[in-house]
Protein backbone atom coordinates (compact mmCIF):
# COMPACT_ATOMS: atom_id res chain seq x y z
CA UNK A 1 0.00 0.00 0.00
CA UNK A 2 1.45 3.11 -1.60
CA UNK A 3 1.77 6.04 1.87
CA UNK A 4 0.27 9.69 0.52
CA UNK A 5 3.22 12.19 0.10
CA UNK A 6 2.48 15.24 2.10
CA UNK A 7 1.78 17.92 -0.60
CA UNK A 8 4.24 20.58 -1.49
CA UNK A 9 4.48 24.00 -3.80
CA UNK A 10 7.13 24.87 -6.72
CA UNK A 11 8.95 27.76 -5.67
CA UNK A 12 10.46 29.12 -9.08
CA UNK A 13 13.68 31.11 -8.38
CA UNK A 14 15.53 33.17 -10.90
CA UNK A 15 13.57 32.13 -13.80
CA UNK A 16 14.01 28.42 -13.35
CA UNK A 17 17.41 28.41 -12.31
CA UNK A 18 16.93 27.09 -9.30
CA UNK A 19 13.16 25.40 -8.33
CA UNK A 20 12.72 23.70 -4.88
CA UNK A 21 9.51 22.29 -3.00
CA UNK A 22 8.38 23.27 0.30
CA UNK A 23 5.77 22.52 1.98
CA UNK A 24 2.44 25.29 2.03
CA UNK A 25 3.00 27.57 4.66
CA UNK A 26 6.96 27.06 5.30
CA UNK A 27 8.51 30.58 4.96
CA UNK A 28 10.64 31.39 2.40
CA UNK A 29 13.37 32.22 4.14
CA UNK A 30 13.62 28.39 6.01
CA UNK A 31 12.21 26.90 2.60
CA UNK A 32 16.03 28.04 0.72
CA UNK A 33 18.04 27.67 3.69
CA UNK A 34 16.75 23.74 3.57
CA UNK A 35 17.55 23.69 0.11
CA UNK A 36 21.21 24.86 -0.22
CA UNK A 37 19.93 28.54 -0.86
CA UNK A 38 20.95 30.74 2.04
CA UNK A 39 19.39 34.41 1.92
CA UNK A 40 20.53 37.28 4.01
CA UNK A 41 18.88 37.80 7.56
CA UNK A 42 20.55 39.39 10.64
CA UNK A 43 17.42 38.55 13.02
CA UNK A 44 16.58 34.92 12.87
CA UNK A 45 13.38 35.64 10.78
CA UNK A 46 11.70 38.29 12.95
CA UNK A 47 10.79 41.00 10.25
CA UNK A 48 13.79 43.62 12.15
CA UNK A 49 16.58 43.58 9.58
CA UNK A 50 14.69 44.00 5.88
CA UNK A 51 17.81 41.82 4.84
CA UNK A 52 15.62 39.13 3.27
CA UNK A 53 14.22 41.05 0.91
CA UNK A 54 12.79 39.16 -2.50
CA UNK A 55 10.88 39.97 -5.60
CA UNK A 56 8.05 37.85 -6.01
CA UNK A 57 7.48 37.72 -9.82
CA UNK A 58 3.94 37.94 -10.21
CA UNK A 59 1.46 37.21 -8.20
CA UNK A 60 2.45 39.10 -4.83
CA UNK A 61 0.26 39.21 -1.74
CA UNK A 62 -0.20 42.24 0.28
CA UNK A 63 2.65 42.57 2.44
CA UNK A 64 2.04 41.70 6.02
CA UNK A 65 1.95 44.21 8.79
CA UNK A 66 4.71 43.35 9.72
CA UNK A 67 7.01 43.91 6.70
CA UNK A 68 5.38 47.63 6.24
CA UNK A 69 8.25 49.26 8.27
CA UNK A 70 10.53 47.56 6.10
CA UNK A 71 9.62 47.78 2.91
CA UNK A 72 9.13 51.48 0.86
CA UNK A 73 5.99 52.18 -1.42
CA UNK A 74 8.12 51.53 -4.58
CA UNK A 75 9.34 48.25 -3.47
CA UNK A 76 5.53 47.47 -2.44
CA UNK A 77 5.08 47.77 -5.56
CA UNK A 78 7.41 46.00 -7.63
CA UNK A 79 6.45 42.91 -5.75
CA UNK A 80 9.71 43.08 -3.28
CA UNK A 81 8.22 40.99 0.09
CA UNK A 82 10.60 39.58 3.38
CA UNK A 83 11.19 35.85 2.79
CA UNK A 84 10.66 35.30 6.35
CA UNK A 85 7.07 36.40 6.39
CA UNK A 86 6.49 35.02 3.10
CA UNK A 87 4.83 32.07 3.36
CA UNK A 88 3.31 30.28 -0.02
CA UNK A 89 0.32 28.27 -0.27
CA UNK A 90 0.72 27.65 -3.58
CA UNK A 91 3.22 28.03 -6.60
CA UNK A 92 4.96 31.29 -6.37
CA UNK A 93 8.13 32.42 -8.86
CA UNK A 94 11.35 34.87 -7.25
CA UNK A 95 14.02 36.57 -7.92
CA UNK A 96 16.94 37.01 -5.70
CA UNK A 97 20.11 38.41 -6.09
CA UNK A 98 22.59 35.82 -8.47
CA UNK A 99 25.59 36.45 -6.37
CA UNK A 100 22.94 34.03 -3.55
CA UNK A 101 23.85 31.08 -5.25
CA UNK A 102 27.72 30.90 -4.38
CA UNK A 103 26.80 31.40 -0.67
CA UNK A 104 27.81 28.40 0.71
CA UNK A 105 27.09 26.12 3.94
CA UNK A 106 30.40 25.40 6.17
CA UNK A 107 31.16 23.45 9.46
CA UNK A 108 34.35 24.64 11.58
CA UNK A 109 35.42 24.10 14.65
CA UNK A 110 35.98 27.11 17.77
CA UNK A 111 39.69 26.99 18.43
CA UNK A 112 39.67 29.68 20.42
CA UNK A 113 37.07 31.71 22.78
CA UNK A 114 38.14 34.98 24.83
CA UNK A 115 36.33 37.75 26.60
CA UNK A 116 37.33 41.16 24.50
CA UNK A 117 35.33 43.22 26.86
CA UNK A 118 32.94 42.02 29.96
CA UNK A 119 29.93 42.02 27.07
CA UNK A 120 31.99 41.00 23.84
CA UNK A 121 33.45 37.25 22.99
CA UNK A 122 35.81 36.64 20.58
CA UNK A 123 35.62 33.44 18.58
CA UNK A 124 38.10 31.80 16.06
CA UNK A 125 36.31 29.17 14.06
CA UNK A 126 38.66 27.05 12.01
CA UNK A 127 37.18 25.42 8.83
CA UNK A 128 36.74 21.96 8.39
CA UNK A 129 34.51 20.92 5.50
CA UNK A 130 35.36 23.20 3.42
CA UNK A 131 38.41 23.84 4.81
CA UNK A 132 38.70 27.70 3.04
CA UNK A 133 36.35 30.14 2.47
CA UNK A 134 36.61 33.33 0.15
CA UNK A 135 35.01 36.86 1.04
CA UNK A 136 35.37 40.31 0.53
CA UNK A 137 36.06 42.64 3.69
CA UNK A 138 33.46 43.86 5.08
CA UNK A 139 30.34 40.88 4.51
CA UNK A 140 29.07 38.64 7.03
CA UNK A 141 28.06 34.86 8.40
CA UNK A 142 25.14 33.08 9.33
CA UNK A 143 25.97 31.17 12.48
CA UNK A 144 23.99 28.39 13.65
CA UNK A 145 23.86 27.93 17.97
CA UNK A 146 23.26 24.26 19.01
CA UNK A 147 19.84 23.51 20.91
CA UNK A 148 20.70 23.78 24.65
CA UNK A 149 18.04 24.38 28.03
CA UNK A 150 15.24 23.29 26.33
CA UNK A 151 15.71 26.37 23.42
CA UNK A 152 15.65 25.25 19.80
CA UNK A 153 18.58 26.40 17.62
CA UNK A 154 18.66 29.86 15.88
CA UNK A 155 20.59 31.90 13.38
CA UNK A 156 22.09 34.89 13.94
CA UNK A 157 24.72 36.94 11.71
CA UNK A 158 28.14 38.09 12.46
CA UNK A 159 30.63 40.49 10.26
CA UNK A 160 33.76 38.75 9.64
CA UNK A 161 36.08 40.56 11.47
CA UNK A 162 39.53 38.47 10.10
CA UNK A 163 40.76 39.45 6.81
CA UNK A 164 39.93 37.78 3.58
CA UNK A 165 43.78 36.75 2.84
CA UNK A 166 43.02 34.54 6.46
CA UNK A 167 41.15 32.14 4.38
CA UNK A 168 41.38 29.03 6.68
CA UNK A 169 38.65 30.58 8.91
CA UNK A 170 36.83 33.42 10.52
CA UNK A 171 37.49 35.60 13.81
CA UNK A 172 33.76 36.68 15.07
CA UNK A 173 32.68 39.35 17.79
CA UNK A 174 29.61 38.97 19.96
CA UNK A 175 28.28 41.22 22.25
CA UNK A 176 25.77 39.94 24.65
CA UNK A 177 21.98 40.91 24.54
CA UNK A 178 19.29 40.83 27.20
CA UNK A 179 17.99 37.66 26.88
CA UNK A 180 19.47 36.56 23.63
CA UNK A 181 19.42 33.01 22.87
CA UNK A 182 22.41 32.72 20.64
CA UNK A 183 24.77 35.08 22.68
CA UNK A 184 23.95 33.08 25.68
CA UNK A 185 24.82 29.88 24.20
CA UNK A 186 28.15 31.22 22.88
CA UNK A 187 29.07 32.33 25.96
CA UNK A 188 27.80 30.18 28.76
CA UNK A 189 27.71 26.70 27.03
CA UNK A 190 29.71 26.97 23.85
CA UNK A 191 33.53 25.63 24.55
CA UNK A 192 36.85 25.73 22.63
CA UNK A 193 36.67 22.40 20.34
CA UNK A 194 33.12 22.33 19.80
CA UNK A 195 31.74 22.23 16.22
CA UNK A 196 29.69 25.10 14.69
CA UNK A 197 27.78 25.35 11.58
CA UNK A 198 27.53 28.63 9.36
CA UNK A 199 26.88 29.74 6.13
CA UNK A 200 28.10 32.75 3.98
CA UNK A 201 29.32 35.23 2.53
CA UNK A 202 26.51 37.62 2.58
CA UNK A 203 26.12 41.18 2.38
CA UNK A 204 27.40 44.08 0.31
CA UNK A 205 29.44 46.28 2.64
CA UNK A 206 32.65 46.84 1.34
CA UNK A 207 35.43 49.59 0.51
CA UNK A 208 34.86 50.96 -3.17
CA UNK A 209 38.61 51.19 -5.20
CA UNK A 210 38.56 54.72 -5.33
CA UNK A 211 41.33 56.96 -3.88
CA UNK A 212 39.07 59.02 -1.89
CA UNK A 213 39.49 59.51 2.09
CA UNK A 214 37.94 57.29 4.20
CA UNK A 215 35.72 58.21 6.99
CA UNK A 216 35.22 54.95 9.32
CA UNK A 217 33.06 55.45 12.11
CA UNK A 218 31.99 52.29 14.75
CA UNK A 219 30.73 51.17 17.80
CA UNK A 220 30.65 47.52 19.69
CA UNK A 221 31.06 44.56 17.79
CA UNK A 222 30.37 47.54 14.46
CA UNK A 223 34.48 46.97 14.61
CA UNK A 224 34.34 43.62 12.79
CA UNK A 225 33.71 44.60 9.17
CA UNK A 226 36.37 47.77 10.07
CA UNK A 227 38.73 46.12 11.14
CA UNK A 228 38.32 43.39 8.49
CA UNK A 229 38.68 46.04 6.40
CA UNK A 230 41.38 47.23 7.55
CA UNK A 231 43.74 44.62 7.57
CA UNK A 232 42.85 44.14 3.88
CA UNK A 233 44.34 47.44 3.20
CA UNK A 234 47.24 46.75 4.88
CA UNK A 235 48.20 43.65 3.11
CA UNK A 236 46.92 45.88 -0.24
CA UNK A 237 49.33 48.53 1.02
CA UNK A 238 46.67 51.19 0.45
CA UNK A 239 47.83 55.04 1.06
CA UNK A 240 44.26 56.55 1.04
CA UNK A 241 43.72 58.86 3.94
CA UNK A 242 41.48 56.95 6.96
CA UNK A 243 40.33 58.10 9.52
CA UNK A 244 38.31 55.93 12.03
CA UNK A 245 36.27 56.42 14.67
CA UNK A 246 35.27 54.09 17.93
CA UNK A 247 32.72 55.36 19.99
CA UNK A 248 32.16 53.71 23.67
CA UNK A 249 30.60 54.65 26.53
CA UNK A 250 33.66 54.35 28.50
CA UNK A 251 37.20 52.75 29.14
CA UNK A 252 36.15 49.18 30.03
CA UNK A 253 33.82 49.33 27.13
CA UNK A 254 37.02 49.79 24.47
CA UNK A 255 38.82 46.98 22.77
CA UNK A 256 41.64 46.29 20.03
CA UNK A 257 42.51 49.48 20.85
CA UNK A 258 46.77 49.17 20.74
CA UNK A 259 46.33 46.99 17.48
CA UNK A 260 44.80 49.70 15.89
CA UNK A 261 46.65 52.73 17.27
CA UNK A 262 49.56 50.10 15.67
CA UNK A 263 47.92 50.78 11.87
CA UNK A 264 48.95 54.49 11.96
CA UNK A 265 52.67 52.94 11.83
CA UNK A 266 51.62 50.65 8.78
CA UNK A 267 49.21 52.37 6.67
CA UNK A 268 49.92 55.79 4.48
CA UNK A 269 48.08 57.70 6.03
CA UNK A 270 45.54 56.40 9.28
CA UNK A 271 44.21 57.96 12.13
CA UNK A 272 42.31 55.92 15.03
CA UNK A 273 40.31 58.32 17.45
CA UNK A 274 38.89 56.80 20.20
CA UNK A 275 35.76 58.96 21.92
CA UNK A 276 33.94 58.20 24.88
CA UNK A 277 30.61 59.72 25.90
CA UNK A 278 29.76 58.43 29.71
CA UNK A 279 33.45 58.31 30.80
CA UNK A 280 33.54 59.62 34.38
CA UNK A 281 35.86 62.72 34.23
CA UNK A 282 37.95 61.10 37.33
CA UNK A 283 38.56 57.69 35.07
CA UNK A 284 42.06 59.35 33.61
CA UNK A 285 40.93 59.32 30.10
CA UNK A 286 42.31 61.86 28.18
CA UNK A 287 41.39 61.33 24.96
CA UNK A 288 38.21 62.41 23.11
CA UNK A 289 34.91 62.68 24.63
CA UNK A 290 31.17 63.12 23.61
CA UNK A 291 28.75 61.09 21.49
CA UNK A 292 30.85 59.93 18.33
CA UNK A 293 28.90 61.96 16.08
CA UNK A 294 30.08 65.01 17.54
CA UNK A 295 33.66 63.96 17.85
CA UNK A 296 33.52 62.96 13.78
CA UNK A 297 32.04 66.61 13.39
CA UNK A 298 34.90 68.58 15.49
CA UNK A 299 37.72 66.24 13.59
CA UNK A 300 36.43 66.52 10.11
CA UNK A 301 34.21 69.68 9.46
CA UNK A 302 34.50 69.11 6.37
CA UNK A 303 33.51 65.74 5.37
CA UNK A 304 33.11 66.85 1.57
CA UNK A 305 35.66 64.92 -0.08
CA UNK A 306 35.68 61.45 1.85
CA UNK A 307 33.45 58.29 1.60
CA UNK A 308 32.16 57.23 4.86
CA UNK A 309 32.14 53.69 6.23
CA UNK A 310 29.66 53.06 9.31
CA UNK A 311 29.05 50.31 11.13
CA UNK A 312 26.58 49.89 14.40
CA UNK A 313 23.45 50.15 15.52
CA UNK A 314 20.74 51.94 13.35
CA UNK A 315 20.38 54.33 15.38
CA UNK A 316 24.23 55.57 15.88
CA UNK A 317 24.38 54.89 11.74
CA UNK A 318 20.96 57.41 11.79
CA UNK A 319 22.81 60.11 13.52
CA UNK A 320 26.08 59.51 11.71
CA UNK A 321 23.91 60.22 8.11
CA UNK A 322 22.38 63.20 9.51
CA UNK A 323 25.55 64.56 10.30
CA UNK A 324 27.47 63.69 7.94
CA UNK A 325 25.36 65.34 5.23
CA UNK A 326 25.32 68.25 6.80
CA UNK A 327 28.88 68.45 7.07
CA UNK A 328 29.17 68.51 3.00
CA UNK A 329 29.14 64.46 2.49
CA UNK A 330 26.57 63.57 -0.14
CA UNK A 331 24.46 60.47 0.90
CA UNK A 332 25.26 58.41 -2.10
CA UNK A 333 28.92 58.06 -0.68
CA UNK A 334 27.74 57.21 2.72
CA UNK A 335 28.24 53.11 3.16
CA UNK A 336 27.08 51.30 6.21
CA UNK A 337 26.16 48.00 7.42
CA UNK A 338 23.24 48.26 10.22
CA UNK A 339 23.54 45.66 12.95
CA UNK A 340 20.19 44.61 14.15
């Protein structure tokens, strides 16, 4: 006696290029991932990041409620939805970016685990099937925690904060959040020689190849893609003019500080500045202080002739725009990779 197959719908990607089967219901975001096709998302599938963004070619339901924040009229329109609150009942045809099919899926293994900061771990995952991995500076992981306390596993991106020429595997920073289910896993129960699973490269941060200045500005675990970035330079032997900004609350908030005072020896021409804004004015810091905006405006008034590389929290990169347009820098050379 022949057992019913549970029933399933054609997802059409890229013109036939690529067709899976899901079954009705599954998002589309979980539907690729099982089927080798890993799209962007820096929130696990909870409509915060927009990063998951696809065009559904004909046919396109009314977005949810939930993707209205995240989506503009125009892209309404053309069909663009969030795979992870797309969820087919039937046939449905997508595009998605081509450069989506060379993500792939890799295991590795943490060789090493160290506090940064109290609230920031540092992990070095080395490859093991593949055993190399090529990016570009500046784009990101999907990590994969392990099930643990009764929680269920859950993705989570991370910028790649090794170079690209360190193609063996991939230093990480993670900061800890309230209640986070991944960041407490990686710090309270994963261990150095335990296996990990990610996927990647995404993402389409990176520095242009123009000679223009470079105006960096970062907070928190914002200093991956930077300082990914910056190491690439060095082995490029750039001589652009950088200058890059950290902002932190206070001292025992700052990190990789001496490695990158250590870049204005190597590179042309680099400046790191350092600013807190809650430093207690008994601490003995004597560096710069005040929100990092403010610090980027008394340093570079003139902001006209750089492009501007920012990496945080959307609401420091908010500020950062809004400043740095006034200060003379048009928008279109303002680059930054929002951590959600």
């Amino acid at each position: 006696m022949e057992t019913a197959q549970a029933p399933t719908v054609a997802i059409d990607i890229n013109g036939g290029k690529k067709i899976i089967r899901v079954k009705p219901g599954t998002s589309l975001l979980a539907g690729c991932a099982r089927n080798g096709l890993f799209l962007p998302s820096a929130c696990g599938g909870n409509a915060r990041c927009g990063y998951c963004k696809v065009k559904v070619v004909g046919g396109a339901t009314p977005p949810l409620a939930a993707e209205l924040p995240l989506l503009s009229e125009s892209e309404i329109a053309a069909g663009m939805r969030l795979a992870c609150q797309t969820k087919p009942v039937g046939d449905l045809a997508i595009a998605v970016p081509d450069e989506l099919f060379s993500v792939k899926r890799f295991s590795g293994k943490i060789v090493r685990k160290t506090l940064v900061t109290y609230d920031i771990l540092g992990l070095r995952i080395e490859l093991t099937n593949p055993k190399t991995i090529e990016f570009t500076a500046g784009q990101y992981i999907q990590a994969r925690s392990a099930p643990y306390l009764g929680k269920d596993a859950v993705l989570r991106d991370f910028s790649i904060a090794s170079p690209p020429s360190d193609s063996s595997g991939v230093d990480l920073l993670i900061r800890r959040t309230k209640n986070g289910i991944f960041t407490q896993w990686a710090f309270d129960v994963l261990k150095e020689g335990d296996a990990i699973l990610f996927s990647g490269p995404y993402g389409a941060f990176r520095a242009s190849e123009s000679a223009a200045p470079m105006l960096m500005v970062c907070g928190s675990t914002g200093l991956a893609p930077i300082r990914s970035i910056l190491q690439d330079l060095v082995r490029k032997k750039c001589n652009r003019t950088i200058r890059c900004f950290f902002g932190a609350l206070s001292q025992k908030d700052l990190f990789m500080v001496e490695e990158l005072h250590k870049l204005e020896t190597v590179l042309a021409d680099f400046r790191f500045i350092p600013a807190l804004s809650s430093e207690p004015e008994s601490g003995g810091w004597t560096g710069e202080r005040g929100l990092i905006t403010e610090v980027v405006r008394r340093n570079v008034p003139d902001c006209s002739r750089f492009e501007a590389y920012l990496c945080g929290s959307p609401g420091m990169i908010n500020a950062c725009i809004a400043v740095l347009t006034q200060c003379g820098l048009p928008e279109a050379k303002i680059h930054y990779d929002k951590f959600a």
